[in-house]
C-alpha atoms as a PDB file:
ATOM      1  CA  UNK A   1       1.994  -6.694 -36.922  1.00  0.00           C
ATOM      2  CA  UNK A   2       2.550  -5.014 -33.911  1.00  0.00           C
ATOM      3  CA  UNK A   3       5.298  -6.345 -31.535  1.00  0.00           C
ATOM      4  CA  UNK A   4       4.087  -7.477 -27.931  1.00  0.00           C
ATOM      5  CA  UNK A   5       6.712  -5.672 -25.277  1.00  0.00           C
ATOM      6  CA  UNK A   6       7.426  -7.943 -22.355  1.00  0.00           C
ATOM      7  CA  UNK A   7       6.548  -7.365 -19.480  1.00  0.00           C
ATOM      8  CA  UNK A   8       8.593  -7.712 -16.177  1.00  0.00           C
ATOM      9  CA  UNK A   9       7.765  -8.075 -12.379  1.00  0.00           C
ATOM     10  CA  UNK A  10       9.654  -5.717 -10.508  1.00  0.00           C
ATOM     11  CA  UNK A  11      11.626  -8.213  -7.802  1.00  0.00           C
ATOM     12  CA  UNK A  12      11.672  -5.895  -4.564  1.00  0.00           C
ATOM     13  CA  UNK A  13      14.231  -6.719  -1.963  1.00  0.00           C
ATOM     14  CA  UNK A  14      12.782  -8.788   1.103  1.00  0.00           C
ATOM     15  CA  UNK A  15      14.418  -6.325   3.239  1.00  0.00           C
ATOM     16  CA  UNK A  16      12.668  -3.373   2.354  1.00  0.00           C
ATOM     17  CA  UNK A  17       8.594  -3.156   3.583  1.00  0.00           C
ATOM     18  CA  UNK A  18       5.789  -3.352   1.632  1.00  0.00           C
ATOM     19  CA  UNK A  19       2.769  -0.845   2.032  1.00  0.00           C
ATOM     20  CA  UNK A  20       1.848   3.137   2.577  1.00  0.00           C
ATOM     21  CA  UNK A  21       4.377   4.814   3.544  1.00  0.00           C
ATOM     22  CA  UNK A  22       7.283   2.543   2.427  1.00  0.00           C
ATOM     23  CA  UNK A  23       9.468   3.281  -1.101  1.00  0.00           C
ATOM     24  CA  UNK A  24      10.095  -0.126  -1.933  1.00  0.00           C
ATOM     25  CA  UNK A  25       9.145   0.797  -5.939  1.00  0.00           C
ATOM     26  CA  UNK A  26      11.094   3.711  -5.970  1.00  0.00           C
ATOM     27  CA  UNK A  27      14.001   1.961  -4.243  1.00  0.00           C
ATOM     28  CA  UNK A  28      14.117  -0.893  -7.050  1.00  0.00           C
ATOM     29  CA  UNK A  29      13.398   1.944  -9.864  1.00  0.00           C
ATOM     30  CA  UNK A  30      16.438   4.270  -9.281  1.00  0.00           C
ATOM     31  CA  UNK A  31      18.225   1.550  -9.919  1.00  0.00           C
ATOM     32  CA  UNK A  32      17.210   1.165 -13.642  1.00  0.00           C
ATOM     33  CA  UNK A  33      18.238   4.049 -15.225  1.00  0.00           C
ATOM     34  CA  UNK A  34      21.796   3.530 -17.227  1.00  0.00           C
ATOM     35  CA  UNK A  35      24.074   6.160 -18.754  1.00  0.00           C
ATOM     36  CA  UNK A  36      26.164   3.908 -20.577  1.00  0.00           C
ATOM     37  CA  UNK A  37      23.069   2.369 -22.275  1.00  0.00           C
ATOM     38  CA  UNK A  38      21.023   5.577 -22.185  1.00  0.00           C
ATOM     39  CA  UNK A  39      17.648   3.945 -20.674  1.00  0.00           C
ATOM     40  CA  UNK A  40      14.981   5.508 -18.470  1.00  0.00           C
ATOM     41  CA  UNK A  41      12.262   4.939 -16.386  1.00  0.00           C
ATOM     42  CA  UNK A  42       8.725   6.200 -17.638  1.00  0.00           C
ATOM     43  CA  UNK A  43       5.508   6.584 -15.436  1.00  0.00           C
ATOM     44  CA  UNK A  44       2.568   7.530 -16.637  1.00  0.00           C
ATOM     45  CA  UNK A  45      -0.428   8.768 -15.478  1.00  0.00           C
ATOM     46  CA  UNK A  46      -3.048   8.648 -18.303  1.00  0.00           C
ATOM     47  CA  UNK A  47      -5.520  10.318 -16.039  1.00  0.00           C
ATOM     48  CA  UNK A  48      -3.979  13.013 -15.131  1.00  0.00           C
ATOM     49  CA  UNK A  49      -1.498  13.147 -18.117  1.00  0.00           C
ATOM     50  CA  UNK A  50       1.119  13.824 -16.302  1.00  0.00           C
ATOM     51  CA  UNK A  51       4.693  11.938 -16.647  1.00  0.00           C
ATOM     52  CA  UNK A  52       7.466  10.807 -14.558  1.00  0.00           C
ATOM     53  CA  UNK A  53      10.540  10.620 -15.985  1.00  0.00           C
ATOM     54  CA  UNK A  54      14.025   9.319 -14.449  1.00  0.00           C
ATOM     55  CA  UNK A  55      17.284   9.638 -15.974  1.00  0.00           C
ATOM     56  CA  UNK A  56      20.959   8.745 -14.607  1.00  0.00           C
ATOM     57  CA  UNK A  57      21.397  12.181 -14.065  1.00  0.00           C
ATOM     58  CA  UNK A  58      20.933  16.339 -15.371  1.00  0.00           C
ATOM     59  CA  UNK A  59      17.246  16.298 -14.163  1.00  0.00           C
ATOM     60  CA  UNK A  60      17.503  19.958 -13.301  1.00  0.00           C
ATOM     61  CA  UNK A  61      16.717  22.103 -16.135  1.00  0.00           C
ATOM     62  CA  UNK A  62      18.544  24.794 -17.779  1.00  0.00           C
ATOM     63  CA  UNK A  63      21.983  25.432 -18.260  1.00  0.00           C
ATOM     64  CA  UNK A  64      25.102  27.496 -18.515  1.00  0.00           C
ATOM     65  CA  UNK A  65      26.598  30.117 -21.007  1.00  0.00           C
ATOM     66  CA  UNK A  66      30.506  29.970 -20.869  1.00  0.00           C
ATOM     67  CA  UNK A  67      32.104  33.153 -21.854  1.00  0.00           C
ATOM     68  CA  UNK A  68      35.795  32.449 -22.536  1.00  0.00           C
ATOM     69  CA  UNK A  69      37.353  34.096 -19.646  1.00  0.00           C
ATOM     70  CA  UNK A  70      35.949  31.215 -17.744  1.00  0.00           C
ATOM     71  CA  UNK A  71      32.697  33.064 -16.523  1.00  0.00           C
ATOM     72  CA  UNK A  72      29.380  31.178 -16.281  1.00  0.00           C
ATOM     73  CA  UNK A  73      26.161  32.465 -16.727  1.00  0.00           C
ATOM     74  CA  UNK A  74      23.592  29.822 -15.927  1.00  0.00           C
ATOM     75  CA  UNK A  75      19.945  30.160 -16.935  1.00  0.00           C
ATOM     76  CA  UNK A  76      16.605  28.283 -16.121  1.00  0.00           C
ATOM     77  CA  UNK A  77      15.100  27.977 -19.534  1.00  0.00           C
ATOM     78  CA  UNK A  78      16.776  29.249 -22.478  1.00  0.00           C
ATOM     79  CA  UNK A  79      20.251  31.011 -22.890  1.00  0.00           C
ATOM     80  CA  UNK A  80      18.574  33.746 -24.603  1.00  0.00           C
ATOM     81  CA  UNK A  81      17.630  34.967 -20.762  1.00  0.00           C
ATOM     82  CA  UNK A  82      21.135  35.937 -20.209  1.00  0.00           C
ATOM     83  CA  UNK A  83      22.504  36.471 -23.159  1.00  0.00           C
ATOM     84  CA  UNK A  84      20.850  36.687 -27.002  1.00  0.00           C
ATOM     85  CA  UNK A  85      22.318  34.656 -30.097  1.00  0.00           C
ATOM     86  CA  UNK A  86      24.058  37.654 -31.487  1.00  0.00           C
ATOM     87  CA  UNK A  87      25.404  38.521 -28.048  1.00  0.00           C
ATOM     88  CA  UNK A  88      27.159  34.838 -28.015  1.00  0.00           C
ATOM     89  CA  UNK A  89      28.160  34.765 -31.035  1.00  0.00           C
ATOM     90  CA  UNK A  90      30.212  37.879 -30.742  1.00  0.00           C
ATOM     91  CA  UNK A  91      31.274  37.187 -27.166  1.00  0.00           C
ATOM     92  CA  UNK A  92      32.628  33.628 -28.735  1.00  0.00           C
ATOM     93  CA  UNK A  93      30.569  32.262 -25.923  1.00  0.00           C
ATOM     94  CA  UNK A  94      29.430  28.602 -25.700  1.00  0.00           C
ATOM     95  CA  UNK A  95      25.794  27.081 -24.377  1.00  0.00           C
ATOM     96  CA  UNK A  96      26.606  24.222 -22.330  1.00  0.00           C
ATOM     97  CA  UNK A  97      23.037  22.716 -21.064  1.00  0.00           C
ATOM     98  CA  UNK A  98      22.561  20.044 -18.197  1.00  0.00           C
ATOM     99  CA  UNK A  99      21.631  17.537 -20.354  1.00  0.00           C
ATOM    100  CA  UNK A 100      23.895  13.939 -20.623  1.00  0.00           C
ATOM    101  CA  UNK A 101      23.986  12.424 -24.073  1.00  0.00           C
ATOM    102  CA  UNK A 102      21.476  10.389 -24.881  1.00  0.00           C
ATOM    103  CA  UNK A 103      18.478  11.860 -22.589  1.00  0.00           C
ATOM    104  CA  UNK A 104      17.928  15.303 -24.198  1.00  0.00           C
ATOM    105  CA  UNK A 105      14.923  16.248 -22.116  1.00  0.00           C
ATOM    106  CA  UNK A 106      13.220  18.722 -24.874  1.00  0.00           C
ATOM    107  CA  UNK A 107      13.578  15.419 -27.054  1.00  0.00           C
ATOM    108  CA  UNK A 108      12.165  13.475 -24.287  1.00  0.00           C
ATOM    109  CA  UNK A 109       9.480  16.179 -23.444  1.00  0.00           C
ATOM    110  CA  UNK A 110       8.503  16.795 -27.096  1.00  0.00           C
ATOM    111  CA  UNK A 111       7.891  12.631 -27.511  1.00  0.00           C
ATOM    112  CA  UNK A 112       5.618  12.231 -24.445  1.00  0.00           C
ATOM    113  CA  UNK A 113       3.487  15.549 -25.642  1.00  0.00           C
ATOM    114  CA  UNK A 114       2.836  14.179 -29.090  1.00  0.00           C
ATOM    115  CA  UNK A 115       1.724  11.329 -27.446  1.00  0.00           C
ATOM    116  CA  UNK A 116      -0.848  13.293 -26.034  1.00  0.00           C
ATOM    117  CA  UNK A 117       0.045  14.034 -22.230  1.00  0.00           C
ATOM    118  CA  UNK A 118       0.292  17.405 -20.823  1.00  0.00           C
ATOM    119  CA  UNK A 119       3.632  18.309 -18.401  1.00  0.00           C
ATOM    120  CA  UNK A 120       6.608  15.923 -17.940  1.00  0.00           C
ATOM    121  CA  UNK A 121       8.042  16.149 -14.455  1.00  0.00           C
ATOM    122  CA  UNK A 122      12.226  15.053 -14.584  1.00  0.00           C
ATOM    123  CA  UNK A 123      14.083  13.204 -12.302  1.00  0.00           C
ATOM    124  CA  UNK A 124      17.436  11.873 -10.925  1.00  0.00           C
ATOM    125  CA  UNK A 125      17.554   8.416  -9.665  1.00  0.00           C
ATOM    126  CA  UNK A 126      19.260   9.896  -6.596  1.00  0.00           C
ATOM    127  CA  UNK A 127      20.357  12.659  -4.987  1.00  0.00           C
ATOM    128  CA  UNK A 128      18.234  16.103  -4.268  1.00  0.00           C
ATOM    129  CA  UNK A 129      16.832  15.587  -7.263  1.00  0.00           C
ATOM    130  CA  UNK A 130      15.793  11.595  -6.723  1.00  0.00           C
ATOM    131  CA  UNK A 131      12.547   9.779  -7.714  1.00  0.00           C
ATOM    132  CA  UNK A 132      10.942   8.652  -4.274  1.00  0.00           C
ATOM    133  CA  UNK A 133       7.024   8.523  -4.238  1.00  0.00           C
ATOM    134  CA  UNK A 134       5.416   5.974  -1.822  1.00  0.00           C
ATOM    135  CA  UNK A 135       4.213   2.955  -2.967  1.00  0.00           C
ATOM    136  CA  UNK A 136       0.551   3.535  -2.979  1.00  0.00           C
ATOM    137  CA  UNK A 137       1.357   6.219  -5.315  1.00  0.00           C
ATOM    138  CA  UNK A 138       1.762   4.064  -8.669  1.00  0.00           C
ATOM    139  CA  UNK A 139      -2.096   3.248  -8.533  1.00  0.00           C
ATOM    140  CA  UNK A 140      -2.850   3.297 -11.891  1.00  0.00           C
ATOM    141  CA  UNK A 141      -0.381   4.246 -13.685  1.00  0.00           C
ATOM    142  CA  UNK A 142       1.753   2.604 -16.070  1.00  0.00           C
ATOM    143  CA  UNK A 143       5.961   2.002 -15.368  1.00  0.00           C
ATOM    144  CA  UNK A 144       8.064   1.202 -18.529  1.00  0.00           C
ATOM    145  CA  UNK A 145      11.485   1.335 -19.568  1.00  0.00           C
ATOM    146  CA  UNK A 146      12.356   3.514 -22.289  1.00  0.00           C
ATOM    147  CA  UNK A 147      15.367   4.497 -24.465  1.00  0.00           C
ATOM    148  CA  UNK A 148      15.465   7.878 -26.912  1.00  0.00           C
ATOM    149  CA  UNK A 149      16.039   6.850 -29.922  1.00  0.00           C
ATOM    150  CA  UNK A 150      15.849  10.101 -32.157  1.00  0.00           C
ATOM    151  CA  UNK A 151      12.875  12.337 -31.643  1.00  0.00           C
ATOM    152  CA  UNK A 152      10.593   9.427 -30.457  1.00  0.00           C
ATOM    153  CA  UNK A 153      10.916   7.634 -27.390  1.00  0.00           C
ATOM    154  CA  UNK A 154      11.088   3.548 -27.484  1.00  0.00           C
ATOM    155  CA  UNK A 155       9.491   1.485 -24.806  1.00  0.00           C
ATOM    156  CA  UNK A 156      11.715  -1.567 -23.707  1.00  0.00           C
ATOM    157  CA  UNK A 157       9.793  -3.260 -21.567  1.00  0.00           C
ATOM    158  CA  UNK A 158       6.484  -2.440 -19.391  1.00  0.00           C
ATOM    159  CA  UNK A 159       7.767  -3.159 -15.583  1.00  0.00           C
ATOM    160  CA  UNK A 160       4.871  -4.477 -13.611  1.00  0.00           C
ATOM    161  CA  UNK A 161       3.846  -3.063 -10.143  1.00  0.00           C
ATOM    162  CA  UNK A 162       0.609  -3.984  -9.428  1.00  0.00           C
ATOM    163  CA  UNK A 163       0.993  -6.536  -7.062  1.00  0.00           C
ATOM    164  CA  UNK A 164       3.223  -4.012  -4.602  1.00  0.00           C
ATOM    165  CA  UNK A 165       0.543  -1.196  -5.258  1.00  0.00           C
ATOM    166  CA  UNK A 166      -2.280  -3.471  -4.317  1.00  0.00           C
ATOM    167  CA  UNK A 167      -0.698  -4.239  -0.809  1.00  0.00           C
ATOM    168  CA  UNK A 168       0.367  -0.776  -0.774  1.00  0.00           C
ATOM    169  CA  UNK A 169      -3.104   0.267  -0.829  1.00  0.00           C
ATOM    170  CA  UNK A 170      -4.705  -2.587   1.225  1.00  0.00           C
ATOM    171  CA  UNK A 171      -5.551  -1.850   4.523  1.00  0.00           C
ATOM    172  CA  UNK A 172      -3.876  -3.286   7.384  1.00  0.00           C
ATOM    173  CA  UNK A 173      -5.681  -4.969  10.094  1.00  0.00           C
ATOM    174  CA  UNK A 174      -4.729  -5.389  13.354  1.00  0.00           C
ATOM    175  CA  UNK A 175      -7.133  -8.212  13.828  1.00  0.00           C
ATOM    176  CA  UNK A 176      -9.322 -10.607  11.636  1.00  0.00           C
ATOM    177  CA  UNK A 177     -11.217 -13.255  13.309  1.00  0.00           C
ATOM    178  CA  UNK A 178     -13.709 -15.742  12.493  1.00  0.00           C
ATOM    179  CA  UNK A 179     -16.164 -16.268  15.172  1.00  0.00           C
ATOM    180  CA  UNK A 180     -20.018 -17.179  16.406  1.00  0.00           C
ATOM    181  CA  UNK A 181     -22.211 -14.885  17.574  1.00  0.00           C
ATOM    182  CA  UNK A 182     -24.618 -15.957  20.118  1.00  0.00           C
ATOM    183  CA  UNK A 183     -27.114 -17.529  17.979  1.00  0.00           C
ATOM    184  CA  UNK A 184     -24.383 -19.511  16.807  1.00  0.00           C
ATOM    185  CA  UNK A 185     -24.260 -17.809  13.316  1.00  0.00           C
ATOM    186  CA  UNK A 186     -20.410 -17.199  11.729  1.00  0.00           C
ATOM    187  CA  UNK A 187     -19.621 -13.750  12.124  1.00  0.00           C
ATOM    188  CA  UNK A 188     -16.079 -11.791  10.566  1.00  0.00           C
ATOM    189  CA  UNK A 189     -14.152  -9.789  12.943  1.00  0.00           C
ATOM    190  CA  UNK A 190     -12.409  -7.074  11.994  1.00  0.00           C
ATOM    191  CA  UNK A 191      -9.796  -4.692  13.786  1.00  0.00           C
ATOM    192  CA  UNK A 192      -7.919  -2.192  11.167  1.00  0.00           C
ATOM    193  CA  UNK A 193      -5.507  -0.109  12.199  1.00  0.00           C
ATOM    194  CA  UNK A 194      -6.626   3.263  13.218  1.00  0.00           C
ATOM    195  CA  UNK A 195      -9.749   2.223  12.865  1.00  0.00           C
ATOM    196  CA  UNK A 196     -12.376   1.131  15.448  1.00  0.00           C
ATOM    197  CA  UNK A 197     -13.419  -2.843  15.334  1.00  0.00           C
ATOM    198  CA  UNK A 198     -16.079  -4.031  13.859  1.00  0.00           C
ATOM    199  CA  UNK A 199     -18.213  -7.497  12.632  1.00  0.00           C
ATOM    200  CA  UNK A 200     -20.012  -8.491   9.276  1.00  0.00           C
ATOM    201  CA  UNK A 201     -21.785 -11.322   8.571  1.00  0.00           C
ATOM    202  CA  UNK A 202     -20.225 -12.870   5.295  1.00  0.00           C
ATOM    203  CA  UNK A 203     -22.283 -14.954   2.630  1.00  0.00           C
ATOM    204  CA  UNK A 204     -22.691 -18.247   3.347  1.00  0.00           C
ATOM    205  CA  UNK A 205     -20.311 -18.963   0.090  1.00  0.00           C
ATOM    206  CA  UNK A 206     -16.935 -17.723   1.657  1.00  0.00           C
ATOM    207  CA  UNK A 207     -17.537 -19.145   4.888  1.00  0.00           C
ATOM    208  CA  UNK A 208     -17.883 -22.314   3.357  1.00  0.00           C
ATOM    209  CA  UNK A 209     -14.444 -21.463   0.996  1.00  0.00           C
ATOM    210  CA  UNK A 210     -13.078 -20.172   3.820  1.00  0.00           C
ATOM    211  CA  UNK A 211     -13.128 -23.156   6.408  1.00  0.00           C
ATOM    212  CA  UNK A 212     -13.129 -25.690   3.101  1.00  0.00           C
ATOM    213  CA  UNK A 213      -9.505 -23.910   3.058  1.00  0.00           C
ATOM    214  CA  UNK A 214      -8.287 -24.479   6.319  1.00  0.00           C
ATOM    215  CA  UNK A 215      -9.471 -28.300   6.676  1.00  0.00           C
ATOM    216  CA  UNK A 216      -7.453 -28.864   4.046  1.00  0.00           C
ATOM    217  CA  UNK A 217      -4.373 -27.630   5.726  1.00  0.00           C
ATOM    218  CA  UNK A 218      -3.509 -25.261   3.146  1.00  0.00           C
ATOM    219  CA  UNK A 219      -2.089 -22.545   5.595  1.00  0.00           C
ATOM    220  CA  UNK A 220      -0.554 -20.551   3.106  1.00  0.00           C
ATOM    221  CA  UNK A 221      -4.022 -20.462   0.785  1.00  0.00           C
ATOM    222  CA  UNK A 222      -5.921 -19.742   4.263  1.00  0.00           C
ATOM    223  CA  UNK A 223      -3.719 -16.549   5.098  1.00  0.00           C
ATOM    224  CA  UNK A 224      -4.234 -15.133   1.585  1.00  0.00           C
ATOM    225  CA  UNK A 225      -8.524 -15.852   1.466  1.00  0.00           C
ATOM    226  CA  UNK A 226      -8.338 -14.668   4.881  1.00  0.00           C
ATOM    227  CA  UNK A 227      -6.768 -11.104   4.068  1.00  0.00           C
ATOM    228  CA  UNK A 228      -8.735 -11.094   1.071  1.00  0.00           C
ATOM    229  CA  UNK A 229     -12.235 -11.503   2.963  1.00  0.00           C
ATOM    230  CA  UNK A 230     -10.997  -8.926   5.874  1.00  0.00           C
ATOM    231  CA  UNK A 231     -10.955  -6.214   2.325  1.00  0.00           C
ATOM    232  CA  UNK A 232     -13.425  -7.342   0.753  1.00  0.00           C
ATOM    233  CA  UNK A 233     -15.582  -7.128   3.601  1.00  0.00           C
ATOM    234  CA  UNK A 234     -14.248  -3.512   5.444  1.00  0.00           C
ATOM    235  CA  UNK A 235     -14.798  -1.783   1.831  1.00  0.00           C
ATOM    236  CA  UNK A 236     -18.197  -3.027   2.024  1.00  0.00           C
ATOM    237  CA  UNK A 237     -18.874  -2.398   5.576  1.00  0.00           C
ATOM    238  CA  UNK A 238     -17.648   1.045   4.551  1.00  0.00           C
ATOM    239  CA  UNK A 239     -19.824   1.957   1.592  1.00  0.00           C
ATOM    240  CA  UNK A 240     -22.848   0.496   3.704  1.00  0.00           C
ATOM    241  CA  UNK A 241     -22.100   1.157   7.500  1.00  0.00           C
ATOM    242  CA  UNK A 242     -25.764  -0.750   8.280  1.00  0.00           C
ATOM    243  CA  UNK A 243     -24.318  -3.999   8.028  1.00  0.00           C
ATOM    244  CA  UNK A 244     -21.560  -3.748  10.351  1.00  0.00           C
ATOM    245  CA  UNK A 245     -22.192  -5.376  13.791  1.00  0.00           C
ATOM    246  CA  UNK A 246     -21.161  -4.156  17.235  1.00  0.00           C
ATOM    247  CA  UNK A 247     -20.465  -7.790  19.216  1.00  0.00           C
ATOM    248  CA  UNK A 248     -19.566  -5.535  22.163  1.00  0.00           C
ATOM    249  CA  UNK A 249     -22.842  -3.689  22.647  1.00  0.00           C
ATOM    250  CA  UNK A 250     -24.711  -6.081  24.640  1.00  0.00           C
ATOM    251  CA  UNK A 251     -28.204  -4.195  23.146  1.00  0.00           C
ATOM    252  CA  UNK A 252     -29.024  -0.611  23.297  1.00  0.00           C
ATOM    253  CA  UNK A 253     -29.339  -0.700  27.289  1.00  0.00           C
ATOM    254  CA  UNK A 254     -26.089  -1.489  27.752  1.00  0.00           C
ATOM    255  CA  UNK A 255     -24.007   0.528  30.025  1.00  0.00           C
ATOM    256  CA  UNK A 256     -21.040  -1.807  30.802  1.00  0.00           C
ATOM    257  CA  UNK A 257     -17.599   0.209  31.220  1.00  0.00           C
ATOM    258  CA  UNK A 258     -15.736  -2.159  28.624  1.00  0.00           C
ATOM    259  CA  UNK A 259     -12.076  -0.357  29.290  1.00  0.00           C
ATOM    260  CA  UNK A 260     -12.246  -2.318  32.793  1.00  0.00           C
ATOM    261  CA  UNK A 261     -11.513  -5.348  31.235  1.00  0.00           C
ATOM    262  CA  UNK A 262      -7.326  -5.976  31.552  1.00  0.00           C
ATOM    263  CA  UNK A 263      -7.181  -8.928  30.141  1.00  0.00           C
ATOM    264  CA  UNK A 264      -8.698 -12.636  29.932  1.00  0.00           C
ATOM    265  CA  UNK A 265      -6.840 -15.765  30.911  1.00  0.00           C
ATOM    266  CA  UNK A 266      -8.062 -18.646  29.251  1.00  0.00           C
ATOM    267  CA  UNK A 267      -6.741 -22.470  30.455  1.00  0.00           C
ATOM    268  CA  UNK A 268      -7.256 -25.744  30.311  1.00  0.00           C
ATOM    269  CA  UNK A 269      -7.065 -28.060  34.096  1.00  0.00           C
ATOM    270  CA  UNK A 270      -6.289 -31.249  34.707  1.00  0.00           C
ATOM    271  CA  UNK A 271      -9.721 -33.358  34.230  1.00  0.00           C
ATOM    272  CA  UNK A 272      -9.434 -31.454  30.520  1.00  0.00           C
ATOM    273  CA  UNK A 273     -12.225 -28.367  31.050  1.00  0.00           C
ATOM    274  CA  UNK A 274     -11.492 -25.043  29.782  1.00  0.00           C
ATOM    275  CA  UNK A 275     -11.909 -22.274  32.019  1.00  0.00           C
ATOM    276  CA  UNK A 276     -12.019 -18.648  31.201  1.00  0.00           C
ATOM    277  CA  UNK A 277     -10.401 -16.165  33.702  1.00  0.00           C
ATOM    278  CA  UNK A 278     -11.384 -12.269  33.307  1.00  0.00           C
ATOM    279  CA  UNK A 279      -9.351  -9.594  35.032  1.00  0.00           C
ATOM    280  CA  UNK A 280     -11.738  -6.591  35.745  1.00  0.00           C
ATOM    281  CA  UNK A 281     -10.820  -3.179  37.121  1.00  0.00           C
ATOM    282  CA  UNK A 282     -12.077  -2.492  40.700  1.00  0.00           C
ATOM    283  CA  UNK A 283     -13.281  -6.270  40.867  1.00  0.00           C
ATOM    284  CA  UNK A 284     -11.100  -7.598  43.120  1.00  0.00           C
ATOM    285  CA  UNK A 285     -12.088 -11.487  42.044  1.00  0.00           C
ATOM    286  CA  UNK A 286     -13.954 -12.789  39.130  1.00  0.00           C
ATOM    287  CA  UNK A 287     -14.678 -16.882  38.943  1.00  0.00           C
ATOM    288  CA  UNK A 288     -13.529 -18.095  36.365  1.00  0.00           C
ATOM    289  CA  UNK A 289     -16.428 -19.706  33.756  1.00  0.00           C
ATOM    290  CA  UNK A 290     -16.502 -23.275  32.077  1.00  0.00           C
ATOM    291  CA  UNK A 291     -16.495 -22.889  28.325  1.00  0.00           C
ATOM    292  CA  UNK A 292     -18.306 -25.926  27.476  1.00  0.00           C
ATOM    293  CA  UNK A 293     -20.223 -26.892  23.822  1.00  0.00           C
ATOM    294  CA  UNK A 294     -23.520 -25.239  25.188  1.00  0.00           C
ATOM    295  CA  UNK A 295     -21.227 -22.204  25.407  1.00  0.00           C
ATOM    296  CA  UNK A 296     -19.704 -21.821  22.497  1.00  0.00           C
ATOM    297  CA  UNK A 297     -17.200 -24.104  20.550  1.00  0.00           C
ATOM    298  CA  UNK A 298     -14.234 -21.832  20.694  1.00  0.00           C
ATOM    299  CA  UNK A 299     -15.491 -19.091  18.615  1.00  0.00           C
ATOM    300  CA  UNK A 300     -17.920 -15.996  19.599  1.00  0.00           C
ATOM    301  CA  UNK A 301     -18.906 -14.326  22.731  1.00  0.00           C
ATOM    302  CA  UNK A 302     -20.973 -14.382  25.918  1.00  0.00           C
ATOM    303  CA  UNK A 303     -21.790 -12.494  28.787  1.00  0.00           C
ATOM    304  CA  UNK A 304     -20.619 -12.950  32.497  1.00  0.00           C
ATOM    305  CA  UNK A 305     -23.190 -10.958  34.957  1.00  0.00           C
ATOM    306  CA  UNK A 306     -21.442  -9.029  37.767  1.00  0.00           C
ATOM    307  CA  UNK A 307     -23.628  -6.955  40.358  1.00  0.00           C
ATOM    308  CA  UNK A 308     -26.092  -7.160  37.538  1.00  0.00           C
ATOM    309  CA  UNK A 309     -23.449  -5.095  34.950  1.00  0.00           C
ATOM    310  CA  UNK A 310     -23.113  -7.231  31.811  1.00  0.00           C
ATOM    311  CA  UNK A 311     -19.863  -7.270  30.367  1.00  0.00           C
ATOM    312  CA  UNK A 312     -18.854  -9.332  27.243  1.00  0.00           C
ATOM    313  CA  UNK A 313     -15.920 -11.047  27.237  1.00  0.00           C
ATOM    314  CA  UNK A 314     -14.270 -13.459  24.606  1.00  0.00           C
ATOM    315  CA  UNK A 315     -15.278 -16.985  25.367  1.00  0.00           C
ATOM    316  CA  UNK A 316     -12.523 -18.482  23.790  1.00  0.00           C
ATOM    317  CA  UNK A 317      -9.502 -17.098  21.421  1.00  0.00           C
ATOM    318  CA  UNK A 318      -9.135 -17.400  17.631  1.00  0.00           C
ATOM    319  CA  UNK A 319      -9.682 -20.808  16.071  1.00  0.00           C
ATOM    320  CA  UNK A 320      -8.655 -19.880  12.526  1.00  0.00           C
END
């Protein structure tokens, strides 16, 4: 009966960042590799069929033929480049390789092709010659740790990633916001980075999950189904641009100079009304507007008319 490997979380420090562009994996993997008990790292790209491997150290290939009077001839492959057998035998010359004991790397190299990849790719755990992909690049492949043992290569234990390479490849939003549109419908607002904003009307099922969430004050819950709906919804707005919504537009007539608007001041007086404030460029004074339950309930948009220019404005800020 086959034996089930565990399989291990890999714990990345708090201090280092999570996402594209960061090394957090790599950071936590360098420090796996052990001379004294001759372990690796292993990743492995079945797609591809390429492999990762990261030792202690003697990553770089090749070697060194020591002639006796203290000369060194290095070579790149084989010692046969610089010198042949018969040539070292009578020179009394010795083949000194950068391999460390334990992690022969044609060993190694011969294991991983017999298990059917196609190049092996070596590695230090530091220095010039250090493992340090980004995050995002561990999407689907597998991490181990291994241990020569022989001519085959033993896995230790499978070292889990996936939860760093899923918010590795997430992407990051500036803004998400659940609001009303002016028919009073729930619409998702979305602001990725880099990326221009946009709305989507969700299914009737997550809004309910959604705000079923948040009555029940589970904050922490709310945060997660919140960045979950903000992905699942861009990667469908993507695949299917038609469905995203421009709350800005104002219809296809619209002509109003949106950069104008600096910023909007919303505040509560005395007798308990809300009031909302805009600051427009080149309008010296805008009155401020009432936000009242005809208005809106603190979620969505409306228009304030100015020398008959209609420019949309947020009628209230985030709710949720």
């Amino acid at each position: 009966m086959e034996q089930k490997l565990p399989k291990y979380a890999l714990r990345l420090c708090r201090k280092n960042g999570i996402g594209k562009g960061y090394y957090s994996i790599a950071d936590e993997l360098k420090k796996l590799p052990d001379r004294s008990k001759k372990e690796m790292v292993v990743v492995k790209d079945n797609l591809s069929g390429i492999v990762d491997v990261v030792i202690p150290a003697g990553a770089m290939g090749g070697g060194v033929v020591a002639m006796p009077n203290g000369e060194k001839r290095p070579y790149r492959l084989t010692p046969d480049e610089v010198m042949t057998t018969g040539e070292r035998v009578a020179a009394h010359a010795e083949v000194r390789n950068y391999n460390i004991p334990g992690f022969s790397k044609q060993r190694i190299q011969d294991a991983l092709l017999q298990e059917g990849y196609r190049y092996v790719r070596f590695y230090n755990n530091d220095g010039i010659l250090g493992y340090r992909p980004d995050d995002s690049y561990f999407e689907g492949k597998d991490v181990s740790l291994n241990k020569l043992d022989g001519k085959s290569l033993d896995t230790l234990c499978d070292l889990d990633v996936s939860e760093h390479v899923r918010k590795a490849i997430s992407v990051l939003f500036d803004r998400i916001q659940m609001l009303r549109d002016d028919n009073n419908r729930w619409i998702l607002y979305l602001k990725p980075q880099n990326e221009p904003s946009f709305s989507v009307y969700p299914d009737k099922a997550d809004i309910n999950q959604f705000f079923s969430t948040i009555k029940q004050g589970q904050n922490e819950e709310g945060e997660r189904l919140r960045m979950e709906l903000a992905q699942k919804y861009h990667a469908l707005a993507t695949n299917r641009p038609e469905l995203k919504i421009d709350l800005f537009s104002g219809g296809k007539n619209n002509d109003a100079d949106l950069s104008k608007i600096q910023r909007v001041v919303i505040y509560k007086t005395k007798d308990e009304r809300i009031l909302c404030a805009p600051v427009i460029d080149g309008i010296p004074k805008v009155e401020p507007r009432e936000i009242t339950p005809n208005n809106g309930n603190g979620c969505g948009w409306r228009r304030i008319w100015r020398n008959t220019k209609p420019i949309l404005l947020p009628k209230y800020s985030m709710i949720c």
